[in-house]
N, C-alpha and C. Protein backbone atom coordinates (compact mmCIF):
# COMPACT_ATOMS: atom_id res chain seq x y z
N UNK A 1 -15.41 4.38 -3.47
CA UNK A 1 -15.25 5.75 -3.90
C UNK A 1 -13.85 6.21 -3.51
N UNK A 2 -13.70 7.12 -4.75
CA UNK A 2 -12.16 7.29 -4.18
C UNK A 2 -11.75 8.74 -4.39
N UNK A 3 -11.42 9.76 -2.99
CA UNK A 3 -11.09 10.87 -2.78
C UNK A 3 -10.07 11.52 -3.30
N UNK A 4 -10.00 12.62 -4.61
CA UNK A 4 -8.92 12.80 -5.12
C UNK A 4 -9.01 14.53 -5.33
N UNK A 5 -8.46 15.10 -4.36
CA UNK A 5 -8.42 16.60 -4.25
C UNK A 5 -9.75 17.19 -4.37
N UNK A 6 -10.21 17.28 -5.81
CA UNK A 6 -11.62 17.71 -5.65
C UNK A 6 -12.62 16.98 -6.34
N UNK A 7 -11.99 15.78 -7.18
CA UNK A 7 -12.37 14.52 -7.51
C UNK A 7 -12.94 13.53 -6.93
N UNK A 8 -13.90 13.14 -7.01
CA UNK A 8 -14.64 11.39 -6.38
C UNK A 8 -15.07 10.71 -7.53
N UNK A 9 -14.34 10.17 -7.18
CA UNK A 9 -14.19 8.55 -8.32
C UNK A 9 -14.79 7.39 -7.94
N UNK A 10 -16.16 6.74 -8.75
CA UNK A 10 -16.51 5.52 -8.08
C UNK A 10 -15.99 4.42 -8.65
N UNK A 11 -15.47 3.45 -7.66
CA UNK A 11 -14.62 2.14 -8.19
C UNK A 11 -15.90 1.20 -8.93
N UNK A 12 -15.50 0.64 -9.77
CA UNK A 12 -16.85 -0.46 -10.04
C UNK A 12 -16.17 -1.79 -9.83
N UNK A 13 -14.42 -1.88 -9.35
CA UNK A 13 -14.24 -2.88 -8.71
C UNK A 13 -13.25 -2.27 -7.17
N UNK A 14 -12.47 -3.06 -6.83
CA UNK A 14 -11.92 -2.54 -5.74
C UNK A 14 -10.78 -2.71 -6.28
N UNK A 15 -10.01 -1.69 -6.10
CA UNK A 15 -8.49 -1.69 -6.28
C UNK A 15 -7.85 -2.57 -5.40
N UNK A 16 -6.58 -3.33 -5.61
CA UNK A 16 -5.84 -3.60 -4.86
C UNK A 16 -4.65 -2.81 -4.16
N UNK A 17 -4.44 -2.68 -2.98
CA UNK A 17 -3.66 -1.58 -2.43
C UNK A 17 -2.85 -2.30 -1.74
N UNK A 18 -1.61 -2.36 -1.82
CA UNK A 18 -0.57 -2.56 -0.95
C UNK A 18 0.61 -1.77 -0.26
N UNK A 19 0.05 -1.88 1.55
CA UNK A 19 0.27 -0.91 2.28
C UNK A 19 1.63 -1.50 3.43
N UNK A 20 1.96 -0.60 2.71
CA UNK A 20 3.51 -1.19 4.04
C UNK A 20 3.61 -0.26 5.14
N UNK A 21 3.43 -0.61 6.19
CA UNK A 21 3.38 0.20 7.47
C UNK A 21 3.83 -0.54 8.75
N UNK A 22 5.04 0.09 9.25
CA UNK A 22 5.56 -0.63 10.59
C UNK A 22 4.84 -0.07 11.94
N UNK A 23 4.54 1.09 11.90
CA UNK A 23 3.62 1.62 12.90
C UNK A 23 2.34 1.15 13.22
N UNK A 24 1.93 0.58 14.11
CA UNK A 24 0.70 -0.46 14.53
C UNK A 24 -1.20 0.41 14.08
N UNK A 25 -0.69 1.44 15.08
CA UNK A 25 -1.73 2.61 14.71
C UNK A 25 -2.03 3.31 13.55
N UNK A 26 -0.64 3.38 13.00
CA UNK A 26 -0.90 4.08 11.48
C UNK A 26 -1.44 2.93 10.62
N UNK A 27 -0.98 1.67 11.22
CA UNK A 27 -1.74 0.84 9.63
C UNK A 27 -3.18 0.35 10.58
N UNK A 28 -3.42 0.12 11.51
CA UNK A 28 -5.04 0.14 11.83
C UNK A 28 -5.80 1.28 10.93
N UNK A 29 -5.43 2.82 11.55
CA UNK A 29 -6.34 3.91 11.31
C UNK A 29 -6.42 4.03 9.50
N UNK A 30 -5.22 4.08 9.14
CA UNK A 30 -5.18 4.25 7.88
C UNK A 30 -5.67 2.92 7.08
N UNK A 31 -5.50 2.03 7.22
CA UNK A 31 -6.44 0.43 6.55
C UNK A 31 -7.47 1.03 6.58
N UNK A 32 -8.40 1.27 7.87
CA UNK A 32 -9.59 1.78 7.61
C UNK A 32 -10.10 2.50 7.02
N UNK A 33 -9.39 3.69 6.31
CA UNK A 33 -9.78 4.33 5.54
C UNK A 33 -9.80 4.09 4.06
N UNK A 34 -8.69 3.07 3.67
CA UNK A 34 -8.81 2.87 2.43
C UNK A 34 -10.52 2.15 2.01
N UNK A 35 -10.53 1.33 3.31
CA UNK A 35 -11.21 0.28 2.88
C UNK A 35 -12.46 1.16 2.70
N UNK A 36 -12.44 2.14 3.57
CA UNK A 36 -14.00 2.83 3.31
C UNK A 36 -13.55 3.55 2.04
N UNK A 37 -12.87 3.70 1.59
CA UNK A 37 -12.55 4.37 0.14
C UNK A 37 -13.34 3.65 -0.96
N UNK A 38 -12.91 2.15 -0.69
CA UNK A 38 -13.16 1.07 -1.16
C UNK A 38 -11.97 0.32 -1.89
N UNK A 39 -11.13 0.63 -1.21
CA UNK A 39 -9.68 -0.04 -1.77
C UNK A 39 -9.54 -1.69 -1.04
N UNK A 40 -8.98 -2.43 -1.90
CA UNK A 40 -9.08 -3.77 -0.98
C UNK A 40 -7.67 -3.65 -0.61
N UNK A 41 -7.55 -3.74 1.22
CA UNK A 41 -5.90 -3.55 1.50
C UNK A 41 -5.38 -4.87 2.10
N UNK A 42 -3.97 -4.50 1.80
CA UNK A 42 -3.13 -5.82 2.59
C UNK A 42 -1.93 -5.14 3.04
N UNK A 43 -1.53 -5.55 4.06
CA UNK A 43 -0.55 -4.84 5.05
C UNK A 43 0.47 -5.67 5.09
N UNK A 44 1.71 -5.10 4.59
CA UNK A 44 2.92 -5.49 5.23
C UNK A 44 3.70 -4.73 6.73
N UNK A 45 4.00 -5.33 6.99
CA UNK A 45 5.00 -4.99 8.55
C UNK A 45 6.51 -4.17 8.62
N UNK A 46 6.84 -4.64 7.81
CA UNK A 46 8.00 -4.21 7.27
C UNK A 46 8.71 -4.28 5.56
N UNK A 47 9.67 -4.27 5.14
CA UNK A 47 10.18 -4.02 3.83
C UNK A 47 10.08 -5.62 3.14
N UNK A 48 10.43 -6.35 3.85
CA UNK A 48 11.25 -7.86 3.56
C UNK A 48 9.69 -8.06 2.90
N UNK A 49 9.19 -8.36 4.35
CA UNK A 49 7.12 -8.42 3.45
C UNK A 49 6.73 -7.98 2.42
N UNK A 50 6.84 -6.39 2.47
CA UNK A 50 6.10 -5.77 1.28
C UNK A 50 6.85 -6.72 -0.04
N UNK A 51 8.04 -6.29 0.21
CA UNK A 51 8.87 -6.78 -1.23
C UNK A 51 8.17 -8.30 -1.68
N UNK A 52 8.24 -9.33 -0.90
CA UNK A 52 7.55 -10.77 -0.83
C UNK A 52 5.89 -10.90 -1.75
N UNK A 53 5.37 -9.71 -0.67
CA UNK A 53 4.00 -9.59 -1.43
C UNK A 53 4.19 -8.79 -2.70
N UNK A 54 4.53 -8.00 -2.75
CA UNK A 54 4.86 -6.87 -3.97
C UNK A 54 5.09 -8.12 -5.38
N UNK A 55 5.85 -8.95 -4.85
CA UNK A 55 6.21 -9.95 -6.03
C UNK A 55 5.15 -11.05 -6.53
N UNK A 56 3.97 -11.06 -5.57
CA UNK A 56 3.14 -11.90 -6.12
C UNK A 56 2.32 -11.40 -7.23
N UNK A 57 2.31 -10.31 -7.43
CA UNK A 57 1.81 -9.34 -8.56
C UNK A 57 0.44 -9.04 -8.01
N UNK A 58 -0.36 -8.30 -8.84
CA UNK A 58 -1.83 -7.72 -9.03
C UNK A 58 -2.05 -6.74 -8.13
N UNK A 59 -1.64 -5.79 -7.98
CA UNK A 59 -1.13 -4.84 -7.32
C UNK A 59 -1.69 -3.16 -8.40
N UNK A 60 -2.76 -2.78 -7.77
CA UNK A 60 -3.38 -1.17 -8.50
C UNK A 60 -2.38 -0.18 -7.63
N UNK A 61 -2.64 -0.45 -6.64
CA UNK A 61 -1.40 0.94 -5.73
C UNK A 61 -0.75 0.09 -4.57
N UNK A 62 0.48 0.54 -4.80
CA UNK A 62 1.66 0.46 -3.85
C UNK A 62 1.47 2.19 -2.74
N UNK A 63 1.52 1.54 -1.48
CA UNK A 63 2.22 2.91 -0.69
C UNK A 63 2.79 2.47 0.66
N UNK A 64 4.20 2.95 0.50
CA UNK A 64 5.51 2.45 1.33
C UNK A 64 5.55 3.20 2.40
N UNK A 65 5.79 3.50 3.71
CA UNK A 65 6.27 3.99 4.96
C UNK A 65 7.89 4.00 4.26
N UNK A 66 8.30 5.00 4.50
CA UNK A 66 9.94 5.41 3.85
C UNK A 66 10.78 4.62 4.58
N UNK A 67 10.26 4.91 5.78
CA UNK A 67 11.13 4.16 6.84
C UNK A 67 11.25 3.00 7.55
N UNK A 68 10.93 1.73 6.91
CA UNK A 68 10.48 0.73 7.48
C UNK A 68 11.57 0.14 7.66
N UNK A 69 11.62 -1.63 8.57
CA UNK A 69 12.32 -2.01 8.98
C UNK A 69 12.91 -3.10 7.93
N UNK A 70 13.92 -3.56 8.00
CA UNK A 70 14.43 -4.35 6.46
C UNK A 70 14.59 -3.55 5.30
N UNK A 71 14.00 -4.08 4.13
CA UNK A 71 13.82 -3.27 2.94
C UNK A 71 12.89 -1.93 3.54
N UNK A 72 13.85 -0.73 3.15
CA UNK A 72 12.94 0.95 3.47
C UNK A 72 11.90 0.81 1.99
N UNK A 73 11.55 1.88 2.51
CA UNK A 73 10.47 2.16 1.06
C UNK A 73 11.71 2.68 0.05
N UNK A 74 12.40 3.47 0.28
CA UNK A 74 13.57 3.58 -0.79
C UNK A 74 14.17 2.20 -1.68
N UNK A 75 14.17 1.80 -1.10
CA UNK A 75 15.00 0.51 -1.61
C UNK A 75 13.97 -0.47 -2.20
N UNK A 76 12.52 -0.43 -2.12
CA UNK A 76 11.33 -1.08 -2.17
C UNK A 76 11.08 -0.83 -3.83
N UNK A 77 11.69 1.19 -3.68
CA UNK A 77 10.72 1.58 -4.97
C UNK A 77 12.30 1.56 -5.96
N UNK A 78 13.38 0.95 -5.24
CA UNK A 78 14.69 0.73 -6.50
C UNK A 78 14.48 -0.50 -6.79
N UNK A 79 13.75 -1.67 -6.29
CA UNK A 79 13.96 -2.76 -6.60
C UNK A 79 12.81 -3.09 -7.66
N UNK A 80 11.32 -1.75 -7.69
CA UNK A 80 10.44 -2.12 -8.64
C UNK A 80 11.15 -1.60 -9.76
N UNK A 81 11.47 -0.70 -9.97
CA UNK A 81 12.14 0.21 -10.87
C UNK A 81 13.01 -0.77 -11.91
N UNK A 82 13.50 -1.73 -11.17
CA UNK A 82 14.77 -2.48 -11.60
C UNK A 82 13.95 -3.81 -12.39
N UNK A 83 13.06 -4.15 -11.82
CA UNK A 83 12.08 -5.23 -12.44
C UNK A 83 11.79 -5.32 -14.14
């Protein structure tokens, strides 16, 4: 199920979500929530990662930490752009 302002949306599969987060706590607490959303997540660490995974494709949502280490989320969302 998926929480959208005043919207709930039931998945009849699981999205794929790819979550870039350098903060340890923010990607524990927040993973957990997708997953109870019902999003299927995968965590990158930093930019270099996301970008790596980002390229293997099949990807429903991207969401970048702006500020990560290596590739920022800025530079993450110029390099899809450019694809």
């Amino acid at each position: 199920m998926v929480i959208c302002s005043k919207f709930v949306v039931k998945m009849t599969e699981k999205m794929k979500l790819l979550y870039a987060e350098d903060d340890d706590t923010s990607a524990i607490i927040y993973t957990e929530v997708f997953r109870k959303a019902g999003f299927e997540v995968s965590v990158a660490r930093d930019g270099d990662e996301a970008w790596d995974m980002y390229q293997q494709g099949g990807w429903d949502v991207l969401l970048f930490d702006m500020d990560l280490p290596g590739k920022d989320g800025y530079e993450l969302i110029r390099l899809i752009r450019e694809r």
